[in-house]
N, C-alpha and C. Protein backbone atom coordinates (compact mmCIF):
# COMPACT_ATOMS: atom_id res chain seq x y z
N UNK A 1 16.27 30.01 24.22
CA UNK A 1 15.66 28.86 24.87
C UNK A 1 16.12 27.58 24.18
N UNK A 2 16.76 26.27 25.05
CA UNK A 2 16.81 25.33 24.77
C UNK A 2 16.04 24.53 23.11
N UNK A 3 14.74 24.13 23.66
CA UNK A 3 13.62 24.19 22.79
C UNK A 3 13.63 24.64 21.22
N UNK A 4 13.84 26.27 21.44
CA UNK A 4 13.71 27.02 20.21
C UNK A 4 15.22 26.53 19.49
N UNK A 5 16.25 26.12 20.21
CA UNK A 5 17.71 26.23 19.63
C UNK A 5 17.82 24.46 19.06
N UNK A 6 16.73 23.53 19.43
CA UNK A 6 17.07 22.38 19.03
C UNK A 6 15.63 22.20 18.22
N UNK A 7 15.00 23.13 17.96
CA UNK A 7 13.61 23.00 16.73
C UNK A 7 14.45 23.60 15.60
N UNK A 8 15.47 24.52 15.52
CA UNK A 8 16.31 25.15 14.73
C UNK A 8 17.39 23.94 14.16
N UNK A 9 17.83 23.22 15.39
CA UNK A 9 18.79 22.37 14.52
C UNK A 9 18.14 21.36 14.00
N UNK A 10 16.97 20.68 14.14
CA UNK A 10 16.22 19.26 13.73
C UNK A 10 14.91 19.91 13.40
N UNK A 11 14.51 20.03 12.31
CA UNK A 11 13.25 20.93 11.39
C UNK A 11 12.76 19.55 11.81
N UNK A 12 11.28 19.70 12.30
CA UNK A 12 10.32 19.02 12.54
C UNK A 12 9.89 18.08 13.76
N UNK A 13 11.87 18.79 14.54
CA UNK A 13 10.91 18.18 16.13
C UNK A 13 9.64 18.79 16.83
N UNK A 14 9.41 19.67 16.70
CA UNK A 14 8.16 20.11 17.61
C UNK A 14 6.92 19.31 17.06
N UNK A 15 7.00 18.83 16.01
CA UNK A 15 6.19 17.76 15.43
C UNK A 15 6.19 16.26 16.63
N UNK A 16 7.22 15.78 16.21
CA UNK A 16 7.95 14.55 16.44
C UNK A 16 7.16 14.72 18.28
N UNK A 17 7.68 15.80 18.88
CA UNK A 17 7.45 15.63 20.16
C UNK A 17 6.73 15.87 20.56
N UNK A 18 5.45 16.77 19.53
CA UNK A 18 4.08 16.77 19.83
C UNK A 18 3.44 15.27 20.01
N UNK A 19 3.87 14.19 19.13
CA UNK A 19 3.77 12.98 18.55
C UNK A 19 3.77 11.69 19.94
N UNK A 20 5.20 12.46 20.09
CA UNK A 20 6.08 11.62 20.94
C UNK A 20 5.92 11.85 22.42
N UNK A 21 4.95 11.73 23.75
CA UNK A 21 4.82 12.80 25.10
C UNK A 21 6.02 11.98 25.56
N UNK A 22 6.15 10.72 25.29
CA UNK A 22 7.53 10.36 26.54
C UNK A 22 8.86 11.00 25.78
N UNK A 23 8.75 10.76 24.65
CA UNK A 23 10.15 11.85 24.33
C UNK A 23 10.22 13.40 24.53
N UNK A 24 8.96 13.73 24.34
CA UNK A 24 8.83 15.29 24.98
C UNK A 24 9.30 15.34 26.31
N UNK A 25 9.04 14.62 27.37
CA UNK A 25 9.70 14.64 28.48
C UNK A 25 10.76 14.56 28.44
N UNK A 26 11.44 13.58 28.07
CA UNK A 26 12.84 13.18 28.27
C UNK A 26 13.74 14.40 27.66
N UNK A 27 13.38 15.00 26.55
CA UNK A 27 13.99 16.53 26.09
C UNK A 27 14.14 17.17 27.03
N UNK A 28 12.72 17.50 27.64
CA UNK A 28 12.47 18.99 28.48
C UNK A 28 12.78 18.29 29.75
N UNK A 29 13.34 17.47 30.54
CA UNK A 29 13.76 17.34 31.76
C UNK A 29 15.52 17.29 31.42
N UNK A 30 16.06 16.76 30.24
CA UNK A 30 17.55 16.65 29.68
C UNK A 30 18.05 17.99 29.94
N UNK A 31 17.19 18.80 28.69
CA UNK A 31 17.71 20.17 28.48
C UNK A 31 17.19 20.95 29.58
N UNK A 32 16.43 20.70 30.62
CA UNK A 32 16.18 21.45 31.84
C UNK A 32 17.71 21.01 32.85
N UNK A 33 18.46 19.90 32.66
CA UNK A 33 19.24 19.52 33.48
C UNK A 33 20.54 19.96 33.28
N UNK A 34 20.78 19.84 31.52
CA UNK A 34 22.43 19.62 31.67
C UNK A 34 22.67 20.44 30.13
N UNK A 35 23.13 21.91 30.11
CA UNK A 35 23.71 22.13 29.12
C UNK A 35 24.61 21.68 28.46
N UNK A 36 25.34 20.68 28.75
CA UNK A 36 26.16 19.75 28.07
C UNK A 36 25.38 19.02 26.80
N UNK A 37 24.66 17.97 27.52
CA UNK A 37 23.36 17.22 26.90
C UNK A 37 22.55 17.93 26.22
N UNK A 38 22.32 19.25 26.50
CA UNK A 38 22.20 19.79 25.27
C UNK A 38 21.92 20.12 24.02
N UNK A 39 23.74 20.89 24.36
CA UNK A 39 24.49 20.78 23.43
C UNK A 39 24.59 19.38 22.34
N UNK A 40 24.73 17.84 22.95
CA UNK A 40 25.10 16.93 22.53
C UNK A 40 23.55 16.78 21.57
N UNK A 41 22.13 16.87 22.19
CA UNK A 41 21.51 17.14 21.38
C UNK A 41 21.02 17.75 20.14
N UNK A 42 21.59 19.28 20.05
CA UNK A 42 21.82 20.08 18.96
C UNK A 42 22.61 19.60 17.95
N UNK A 43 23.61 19.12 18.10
CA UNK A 43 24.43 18.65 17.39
C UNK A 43 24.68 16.99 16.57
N UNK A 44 23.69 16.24 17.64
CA UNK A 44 23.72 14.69 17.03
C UNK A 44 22.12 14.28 17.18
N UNK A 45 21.94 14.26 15.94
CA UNK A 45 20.65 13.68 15.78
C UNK A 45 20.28 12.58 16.05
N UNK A 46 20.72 11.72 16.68
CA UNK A 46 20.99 10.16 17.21
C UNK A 46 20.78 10.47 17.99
N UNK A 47 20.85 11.58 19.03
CA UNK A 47 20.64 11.69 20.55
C UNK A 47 19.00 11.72 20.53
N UNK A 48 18.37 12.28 19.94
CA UNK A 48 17.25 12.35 20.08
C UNK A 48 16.43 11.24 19.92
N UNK A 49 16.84 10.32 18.70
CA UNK A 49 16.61 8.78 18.87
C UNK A 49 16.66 8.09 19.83
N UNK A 50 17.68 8.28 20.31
CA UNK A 50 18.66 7.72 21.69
C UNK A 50 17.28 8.06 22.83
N UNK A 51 16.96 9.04 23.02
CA UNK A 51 16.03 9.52 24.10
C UNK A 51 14.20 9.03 23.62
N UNK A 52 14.22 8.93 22.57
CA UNK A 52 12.90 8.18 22.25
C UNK A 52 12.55 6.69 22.85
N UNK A 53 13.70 6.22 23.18
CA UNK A 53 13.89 4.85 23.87
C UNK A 53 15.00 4.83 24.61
N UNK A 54 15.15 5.12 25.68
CA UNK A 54 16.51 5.45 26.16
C UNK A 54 16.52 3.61 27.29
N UNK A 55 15.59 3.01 27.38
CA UNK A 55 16.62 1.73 28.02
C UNK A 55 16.51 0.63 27.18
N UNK A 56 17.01 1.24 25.42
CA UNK A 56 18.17 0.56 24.60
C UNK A 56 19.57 1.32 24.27
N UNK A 57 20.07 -0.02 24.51
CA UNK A 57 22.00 0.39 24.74
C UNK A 57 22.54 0.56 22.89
N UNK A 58 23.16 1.30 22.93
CA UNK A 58 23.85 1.18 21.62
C UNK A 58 25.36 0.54 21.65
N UNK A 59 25.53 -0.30 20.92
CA UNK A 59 27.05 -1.15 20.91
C UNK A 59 27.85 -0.16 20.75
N UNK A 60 29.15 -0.01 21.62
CA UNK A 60 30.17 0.73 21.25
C UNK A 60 30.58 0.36 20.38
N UNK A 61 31.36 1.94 19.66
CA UNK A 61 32.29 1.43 18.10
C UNK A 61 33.90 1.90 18.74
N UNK A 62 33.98 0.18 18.65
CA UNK A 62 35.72 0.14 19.15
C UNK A 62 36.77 0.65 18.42
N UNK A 63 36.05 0.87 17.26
CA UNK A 63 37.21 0.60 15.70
C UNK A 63 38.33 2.24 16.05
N UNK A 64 37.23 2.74 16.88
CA UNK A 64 38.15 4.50 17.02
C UNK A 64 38.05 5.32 18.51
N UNK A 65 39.24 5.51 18.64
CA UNK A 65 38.71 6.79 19.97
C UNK A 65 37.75 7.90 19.90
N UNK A 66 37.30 8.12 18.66
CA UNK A 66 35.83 8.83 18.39
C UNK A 66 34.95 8.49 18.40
N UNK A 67 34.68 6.97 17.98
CA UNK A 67 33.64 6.37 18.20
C UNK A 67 33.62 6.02 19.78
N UNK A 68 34.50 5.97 20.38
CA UNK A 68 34.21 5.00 21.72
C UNK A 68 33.49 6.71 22.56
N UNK A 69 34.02 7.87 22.36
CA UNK A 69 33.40 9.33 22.97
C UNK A 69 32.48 9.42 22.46
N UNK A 70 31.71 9.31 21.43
CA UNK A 70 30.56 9.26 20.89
C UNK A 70 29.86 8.05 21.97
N UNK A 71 30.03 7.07 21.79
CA UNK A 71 29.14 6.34 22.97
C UNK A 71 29.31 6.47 23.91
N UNK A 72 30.11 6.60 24.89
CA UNK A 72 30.16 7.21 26.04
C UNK A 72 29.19 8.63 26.41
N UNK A 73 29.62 9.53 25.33
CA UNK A 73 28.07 10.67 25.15
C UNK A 73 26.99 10.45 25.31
N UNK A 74 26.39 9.36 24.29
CA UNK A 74 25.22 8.26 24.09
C UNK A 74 24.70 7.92 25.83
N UNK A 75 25.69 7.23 26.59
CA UNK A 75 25.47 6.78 27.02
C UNK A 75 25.06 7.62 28.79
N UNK A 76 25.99 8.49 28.55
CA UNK A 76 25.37 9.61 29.55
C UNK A 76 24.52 9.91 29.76
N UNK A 77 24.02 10.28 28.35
CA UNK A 77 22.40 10.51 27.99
C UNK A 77 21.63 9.65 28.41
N UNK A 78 21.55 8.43 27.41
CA UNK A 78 20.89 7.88 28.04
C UNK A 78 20.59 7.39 29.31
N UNK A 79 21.60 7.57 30.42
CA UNK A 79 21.17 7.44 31.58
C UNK A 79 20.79 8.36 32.41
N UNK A 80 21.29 9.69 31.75
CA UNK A 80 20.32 10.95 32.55
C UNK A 80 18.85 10.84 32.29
N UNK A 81 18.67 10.45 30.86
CA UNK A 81 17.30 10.58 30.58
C UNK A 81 16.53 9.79 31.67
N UNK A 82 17.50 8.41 31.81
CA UNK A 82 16.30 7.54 32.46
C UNK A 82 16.45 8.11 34.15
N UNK A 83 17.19 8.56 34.45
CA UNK A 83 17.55 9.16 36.21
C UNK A 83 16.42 10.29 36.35
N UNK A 84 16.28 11.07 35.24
CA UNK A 84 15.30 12.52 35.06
C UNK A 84 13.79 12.11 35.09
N UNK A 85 13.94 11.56 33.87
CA UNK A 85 12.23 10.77 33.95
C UNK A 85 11.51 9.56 34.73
């Protein structure tokens, strides 16, 4: 389960999102939507920030073609979140 695989990668979200009901949503409608997003969740702990407030933009980082896919990720997200919820 989604859920169980991103309480495994971030020790103390089930806290956080007990805490948090609009970020609890925005998780469980994300990871109900898009195994991609995810994934991108499991792996970047910023995403979950990112979804605690998702209509604030994060400045792209121009300096690299990694940084600019990293926000572009960001930014997916954040607009699924806000399309979902």
């Amino acid at each position: 389960m989604a859920l169980d695989r991103l309480g495994a990668a971030h020790p103390g979200l089930h806290t956080r999102l007990a805490e948090d009901p609009d970020l609890a949503r925005a998780v469980v409608a994300v990871t109900a939507a898009s195994r991609s997003l995810t994934r991108l969740l499991e792996t970047d702990a910023a995403s979950l920030d990112l979804l605690a407030d998702p209509t604030r933009r994060l400045e792209p980082d121009v300096a690299s073609p990694e940084g600019l896919v990293a926000w572009k990720r960001h930014e997916l997200l954040r607009i699924a979140a806000l399309d979902l919820v």
